[in-house]
PDB file of N, CA and C in Angstrom:
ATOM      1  N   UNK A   1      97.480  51.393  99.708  1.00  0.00           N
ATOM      2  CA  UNK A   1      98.503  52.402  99.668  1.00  0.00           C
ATOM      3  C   UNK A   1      98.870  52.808 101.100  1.00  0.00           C
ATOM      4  N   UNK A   2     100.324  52.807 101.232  1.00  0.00           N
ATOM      5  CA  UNK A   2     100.636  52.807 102.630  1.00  0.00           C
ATOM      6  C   UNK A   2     101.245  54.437 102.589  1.00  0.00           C
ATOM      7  N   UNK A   3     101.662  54.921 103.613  1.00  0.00           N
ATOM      8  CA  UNK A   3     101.505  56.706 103.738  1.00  0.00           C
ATOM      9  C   UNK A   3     103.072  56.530 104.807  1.00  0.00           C
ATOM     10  N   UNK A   4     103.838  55.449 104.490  1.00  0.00           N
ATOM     11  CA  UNK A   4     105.321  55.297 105.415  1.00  0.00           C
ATOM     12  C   UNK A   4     106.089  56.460 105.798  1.00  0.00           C
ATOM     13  N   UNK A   5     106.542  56.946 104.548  1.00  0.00           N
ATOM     14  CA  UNK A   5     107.294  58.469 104.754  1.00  0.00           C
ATOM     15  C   UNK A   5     106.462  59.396 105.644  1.00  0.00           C
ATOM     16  N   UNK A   6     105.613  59.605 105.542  1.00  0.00           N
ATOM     17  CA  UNK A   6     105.264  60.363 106.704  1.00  0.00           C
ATOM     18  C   UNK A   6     104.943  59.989 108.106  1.00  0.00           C
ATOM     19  N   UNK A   7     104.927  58.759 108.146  1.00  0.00           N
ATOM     20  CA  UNK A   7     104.667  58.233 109.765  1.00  0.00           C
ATOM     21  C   UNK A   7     106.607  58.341 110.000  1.00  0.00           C
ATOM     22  N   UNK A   8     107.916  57.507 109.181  1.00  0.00           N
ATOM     23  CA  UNK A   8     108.474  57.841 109.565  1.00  0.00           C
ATOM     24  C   UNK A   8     109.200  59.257 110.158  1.00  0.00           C
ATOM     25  N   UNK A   9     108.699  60.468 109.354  1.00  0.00           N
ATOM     26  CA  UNK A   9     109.778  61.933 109.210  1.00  0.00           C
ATOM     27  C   UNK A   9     109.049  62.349 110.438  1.00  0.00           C
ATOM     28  N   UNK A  10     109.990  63.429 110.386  1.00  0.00           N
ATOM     29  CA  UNK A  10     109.794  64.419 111.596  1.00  0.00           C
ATOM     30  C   UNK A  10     108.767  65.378 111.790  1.00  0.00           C
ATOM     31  N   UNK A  11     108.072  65.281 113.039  1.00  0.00           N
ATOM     32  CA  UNK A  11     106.956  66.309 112.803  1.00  0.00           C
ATOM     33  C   UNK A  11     107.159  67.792 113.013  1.00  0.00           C
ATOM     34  N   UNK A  12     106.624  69.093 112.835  1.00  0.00           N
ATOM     35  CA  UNK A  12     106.691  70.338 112.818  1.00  0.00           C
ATOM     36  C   UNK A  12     107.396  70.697 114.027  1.00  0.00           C
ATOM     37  N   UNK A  13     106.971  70.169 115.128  1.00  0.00           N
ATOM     38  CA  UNK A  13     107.405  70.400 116.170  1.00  0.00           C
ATOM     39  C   UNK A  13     108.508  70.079 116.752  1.00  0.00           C
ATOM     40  N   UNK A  14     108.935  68.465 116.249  1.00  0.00           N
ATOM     41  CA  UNK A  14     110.082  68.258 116.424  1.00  0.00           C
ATOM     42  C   UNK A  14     111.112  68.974 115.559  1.00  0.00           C
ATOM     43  N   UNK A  15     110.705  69.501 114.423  1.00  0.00           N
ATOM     44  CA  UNK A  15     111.762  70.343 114.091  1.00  0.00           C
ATOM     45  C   UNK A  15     112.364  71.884 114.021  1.00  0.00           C
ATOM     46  N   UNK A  16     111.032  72.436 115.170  1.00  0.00           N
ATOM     47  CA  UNK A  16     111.178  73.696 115.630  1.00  0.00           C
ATOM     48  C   UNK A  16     112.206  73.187 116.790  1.00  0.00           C
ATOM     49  N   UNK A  17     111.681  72.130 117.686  1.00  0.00           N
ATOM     50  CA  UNK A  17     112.952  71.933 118.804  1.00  0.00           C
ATOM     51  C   UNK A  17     114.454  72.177 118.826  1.00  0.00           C
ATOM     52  N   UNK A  18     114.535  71.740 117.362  1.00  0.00           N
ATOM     53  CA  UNK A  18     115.855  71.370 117.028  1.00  0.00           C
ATOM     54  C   UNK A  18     116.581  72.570 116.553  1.00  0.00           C
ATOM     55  N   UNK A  19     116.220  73.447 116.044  1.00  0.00           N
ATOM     56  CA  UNK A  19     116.888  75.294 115.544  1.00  0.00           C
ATOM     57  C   UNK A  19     117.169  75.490 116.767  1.00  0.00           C
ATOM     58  N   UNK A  20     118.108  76.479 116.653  1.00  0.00           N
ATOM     59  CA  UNK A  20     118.493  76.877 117.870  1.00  0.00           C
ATOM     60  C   UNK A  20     118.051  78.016 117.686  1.00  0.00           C
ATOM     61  N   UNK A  21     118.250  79.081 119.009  1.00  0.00           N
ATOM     62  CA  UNK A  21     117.490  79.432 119.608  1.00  0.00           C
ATOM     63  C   UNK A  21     118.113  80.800 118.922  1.00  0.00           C
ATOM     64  N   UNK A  22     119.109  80.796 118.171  1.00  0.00           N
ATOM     65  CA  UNK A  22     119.608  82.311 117.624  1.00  0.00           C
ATOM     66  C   UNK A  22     118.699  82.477 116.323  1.00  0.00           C
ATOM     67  N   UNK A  23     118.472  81.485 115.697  1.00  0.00           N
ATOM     68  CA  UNK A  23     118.354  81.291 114.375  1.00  0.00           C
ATOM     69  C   UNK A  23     116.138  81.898 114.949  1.00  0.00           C
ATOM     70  N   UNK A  24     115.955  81.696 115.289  1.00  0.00           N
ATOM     71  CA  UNK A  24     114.749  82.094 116.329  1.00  0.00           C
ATOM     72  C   UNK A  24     114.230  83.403 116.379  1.00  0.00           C
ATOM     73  N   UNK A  25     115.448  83.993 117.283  1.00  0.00           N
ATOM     74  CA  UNK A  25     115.419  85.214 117.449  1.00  0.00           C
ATOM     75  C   UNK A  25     116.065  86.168 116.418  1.00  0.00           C
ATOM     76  N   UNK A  26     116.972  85.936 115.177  1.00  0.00           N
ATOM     77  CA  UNK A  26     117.218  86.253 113.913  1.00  0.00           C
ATOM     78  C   UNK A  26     115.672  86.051 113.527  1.00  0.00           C
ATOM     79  N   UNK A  27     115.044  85.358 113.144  1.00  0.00           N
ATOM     80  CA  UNK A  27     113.647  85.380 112.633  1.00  0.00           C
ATOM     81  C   UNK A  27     113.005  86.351 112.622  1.00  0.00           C
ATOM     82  N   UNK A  28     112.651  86.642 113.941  1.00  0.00           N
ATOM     83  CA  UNK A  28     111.421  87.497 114.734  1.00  0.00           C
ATOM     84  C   UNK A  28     112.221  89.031 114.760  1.00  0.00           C
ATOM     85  N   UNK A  29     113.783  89.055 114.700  1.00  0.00           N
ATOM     86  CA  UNK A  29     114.112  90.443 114.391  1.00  0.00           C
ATOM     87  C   UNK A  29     114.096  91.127 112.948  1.00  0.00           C
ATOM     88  N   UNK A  30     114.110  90.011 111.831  1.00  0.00           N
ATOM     89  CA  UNK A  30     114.496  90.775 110.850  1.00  0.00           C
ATOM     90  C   UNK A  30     112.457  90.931 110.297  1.00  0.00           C
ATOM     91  N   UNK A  31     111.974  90.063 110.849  1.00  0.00           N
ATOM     92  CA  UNK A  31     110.585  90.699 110.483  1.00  0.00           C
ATOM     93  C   UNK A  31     110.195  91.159 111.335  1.00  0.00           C
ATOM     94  N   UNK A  32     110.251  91.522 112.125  1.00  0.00           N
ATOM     95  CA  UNK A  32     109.969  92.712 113.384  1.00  0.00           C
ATOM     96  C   UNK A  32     110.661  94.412 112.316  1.00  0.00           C
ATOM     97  N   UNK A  33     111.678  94.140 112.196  1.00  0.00           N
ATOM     98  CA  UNK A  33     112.716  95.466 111.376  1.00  0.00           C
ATOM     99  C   UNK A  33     111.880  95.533 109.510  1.00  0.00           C
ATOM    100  N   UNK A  34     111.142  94.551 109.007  1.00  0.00           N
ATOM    101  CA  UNK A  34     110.671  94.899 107.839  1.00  0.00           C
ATOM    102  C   UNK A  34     108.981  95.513 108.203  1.00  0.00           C
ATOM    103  N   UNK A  35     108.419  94.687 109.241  1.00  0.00           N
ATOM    104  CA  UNK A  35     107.710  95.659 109.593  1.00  0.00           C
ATOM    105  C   UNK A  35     107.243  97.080 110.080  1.00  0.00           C
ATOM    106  N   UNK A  36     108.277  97.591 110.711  1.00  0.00           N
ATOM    107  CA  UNK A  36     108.806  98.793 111.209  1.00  0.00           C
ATOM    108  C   UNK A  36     108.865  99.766 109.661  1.00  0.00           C
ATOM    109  N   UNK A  37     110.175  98.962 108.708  1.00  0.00           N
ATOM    110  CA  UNK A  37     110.160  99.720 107.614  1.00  0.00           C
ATOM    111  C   UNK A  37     108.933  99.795 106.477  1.00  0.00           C
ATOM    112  N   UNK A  38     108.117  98.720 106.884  1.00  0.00           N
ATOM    113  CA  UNK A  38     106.845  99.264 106.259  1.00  0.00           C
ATOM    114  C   UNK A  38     105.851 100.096 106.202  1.00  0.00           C
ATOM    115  N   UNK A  39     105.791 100.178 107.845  1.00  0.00           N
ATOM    116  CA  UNK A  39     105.262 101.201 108.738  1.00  0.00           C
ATOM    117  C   UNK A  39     105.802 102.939 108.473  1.00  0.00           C
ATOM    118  N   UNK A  40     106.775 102.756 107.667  1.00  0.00           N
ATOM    119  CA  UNK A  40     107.678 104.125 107.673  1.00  0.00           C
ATOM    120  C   UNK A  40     107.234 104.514 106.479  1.00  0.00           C
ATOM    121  N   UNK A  41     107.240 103.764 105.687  1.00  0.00           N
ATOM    122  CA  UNK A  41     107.189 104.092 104.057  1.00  0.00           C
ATOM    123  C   UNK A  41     105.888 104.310 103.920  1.00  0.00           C
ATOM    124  N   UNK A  42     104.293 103.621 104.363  1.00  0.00           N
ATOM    125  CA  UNK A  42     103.521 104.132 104.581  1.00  0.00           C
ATOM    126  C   UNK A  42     103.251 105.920 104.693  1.00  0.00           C
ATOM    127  N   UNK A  43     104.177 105.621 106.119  1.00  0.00           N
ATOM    128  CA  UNK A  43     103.609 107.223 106.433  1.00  0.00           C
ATOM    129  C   UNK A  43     104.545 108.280 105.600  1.00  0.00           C
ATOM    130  N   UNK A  44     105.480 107.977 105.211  1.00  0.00           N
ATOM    131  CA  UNK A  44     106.233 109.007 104.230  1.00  0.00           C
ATOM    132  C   UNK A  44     105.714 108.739 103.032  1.00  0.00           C
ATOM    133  N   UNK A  45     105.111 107.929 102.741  1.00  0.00           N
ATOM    134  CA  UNK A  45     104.478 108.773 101.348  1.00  0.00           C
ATOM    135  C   UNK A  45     103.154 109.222 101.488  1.00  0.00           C
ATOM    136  N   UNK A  46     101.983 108.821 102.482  1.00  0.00           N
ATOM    137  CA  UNK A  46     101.398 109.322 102.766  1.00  0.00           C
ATOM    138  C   UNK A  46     101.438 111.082 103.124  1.00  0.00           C
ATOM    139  N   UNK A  47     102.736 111.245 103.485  1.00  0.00           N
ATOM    140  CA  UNK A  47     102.389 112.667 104.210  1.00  0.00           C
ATOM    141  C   UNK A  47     103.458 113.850 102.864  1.00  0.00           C
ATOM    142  N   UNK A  48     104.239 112.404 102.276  1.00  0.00           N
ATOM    143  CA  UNK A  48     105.360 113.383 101.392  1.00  0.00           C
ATOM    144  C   UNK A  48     104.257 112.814  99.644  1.00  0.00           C
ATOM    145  N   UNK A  49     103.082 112.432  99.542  1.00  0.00           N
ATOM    146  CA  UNK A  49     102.247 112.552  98.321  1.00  0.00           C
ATOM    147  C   UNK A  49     102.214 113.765  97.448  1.00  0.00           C
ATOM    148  N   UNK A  50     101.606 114.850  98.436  1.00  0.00           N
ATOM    149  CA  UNK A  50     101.369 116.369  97.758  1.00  0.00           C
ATOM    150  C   UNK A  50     102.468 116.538  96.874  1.00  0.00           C
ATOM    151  N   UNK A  51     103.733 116.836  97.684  1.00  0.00           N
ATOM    152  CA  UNK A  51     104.904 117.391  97.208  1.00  0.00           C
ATOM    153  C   UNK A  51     105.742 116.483  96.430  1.00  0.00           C
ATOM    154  N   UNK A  52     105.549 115.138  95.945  1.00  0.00           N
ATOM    155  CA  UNK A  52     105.911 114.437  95.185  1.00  0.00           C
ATOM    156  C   UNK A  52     105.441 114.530  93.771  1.00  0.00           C
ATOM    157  N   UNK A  53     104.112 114.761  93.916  1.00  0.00           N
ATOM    158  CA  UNK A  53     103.314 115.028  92.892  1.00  0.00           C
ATOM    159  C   UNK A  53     103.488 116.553  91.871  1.00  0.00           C
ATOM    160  N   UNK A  54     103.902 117.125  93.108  1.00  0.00           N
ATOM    161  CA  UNK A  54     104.418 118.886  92.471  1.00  0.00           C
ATOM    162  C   UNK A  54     105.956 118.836  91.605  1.00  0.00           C
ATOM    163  N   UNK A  55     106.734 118.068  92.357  1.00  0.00           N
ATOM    164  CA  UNK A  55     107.879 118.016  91.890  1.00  0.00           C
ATOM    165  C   UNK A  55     108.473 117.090  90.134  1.00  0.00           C
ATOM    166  N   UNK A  56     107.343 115.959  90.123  1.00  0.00           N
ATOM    167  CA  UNK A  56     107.242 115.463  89.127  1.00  0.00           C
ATOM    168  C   UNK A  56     106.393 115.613  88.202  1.00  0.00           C
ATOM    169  N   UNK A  57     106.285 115.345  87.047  1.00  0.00           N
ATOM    170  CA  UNK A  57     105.251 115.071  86.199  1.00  0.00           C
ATOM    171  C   UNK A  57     104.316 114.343  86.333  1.00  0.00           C
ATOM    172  N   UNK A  58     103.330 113.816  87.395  1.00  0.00           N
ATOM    173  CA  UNK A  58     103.308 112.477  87.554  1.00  0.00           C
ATOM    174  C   UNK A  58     101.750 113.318  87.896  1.00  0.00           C
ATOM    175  N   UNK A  59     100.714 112.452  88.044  1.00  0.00           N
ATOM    176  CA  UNK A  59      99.380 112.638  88.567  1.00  0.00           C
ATOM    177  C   UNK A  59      99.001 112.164  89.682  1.00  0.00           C
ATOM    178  N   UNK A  60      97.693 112.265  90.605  1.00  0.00           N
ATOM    179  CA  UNK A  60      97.701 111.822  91.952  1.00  0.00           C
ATOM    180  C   UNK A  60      97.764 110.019  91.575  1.00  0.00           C
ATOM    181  N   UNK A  61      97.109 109.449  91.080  1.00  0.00           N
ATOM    182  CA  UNK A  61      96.949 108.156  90.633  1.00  0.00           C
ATOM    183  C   UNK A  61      97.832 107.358  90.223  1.00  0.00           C
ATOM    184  N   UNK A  62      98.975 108.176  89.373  1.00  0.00           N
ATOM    185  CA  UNK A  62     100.191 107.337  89.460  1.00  0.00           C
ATOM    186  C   UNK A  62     100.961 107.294  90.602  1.00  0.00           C
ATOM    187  N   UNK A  63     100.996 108.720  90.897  1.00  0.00           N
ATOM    188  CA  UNK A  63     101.690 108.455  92.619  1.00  0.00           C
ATOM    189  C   UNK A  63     101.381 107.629  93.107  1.00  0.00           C
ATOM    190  N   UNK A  64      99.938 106.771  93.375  1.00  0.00           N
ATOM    191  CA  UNK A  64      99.167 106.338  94.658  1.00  0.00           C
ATOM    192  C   UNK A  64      99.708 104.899  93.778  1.00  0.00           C
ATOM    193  N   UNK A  65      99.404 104.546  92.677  1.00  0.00           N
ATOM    194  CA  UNK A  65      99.932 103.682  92.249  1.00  0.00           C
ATOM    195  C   UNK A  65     101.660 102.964  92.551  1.00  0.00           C
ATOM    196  N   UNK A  66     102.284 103.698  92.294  1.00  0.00           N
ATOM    197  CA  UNK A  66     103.778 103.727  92.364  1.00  0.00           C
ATOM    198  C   UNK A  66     104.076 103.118  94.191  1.00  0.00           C
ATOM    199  N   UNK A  67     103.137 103.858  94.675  1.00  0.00           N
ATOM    200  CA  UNK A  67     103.346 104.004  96.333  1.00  0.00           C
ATOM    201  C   UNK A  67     102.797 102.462  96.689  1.00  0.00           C
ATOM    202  N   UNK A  68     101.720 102.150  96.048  1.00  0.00           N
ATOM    203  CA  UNK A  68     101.501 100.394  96.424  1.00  0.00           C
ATOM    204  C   UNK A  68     102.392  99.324  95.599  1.00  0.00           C
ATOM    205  N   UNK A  69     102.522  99.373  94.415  1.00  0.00           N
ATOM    206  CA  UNK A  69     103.757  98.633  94.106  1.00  0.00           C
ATOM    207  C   UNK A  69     104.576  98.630  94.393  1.00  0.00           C
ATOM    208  N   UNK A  70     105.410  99.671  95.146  1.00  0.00           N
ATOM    209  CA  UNK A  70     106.559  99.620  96.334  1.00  0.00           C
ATOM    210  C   UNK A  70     105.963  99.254  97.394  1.00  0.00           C
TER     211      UNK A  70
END
């Protein structure tokens, strides 16, 4: 059994070469910007828990629940 297709195709590297260099930096911004917004939502429900919990019907456990499935 011969393994052809892969000796011919392109390797990883050669096909990072080839993107250009916007498509790159689009990458690294829009997960740079979902990390940020993860970082946010963290701390707002962390700090907005109490008063979420007062305002709804809801118990600490579903809150905390609700808050990791988002």
């Amino acid at each position: 059994m011969s393994n052809t297709p892969a000796a011919v195709g392109l390797s990883v590297m050669d096909k990072l070469h080839r993107e250009s260099s916007w498509s790159k930096i689009g990458f690294v911004g829009s997960l740079t910007c979902l990390v940020l917004l993860d970082g946010v939502n963290g701390a707002m429900t962390s700090s907005l828990g109490r008063y979420l919990m007062g305002s709804f019907a809801a118990t600490p456990d579903q809150i905390t629940w609700a808050t990791i499935i988002y």
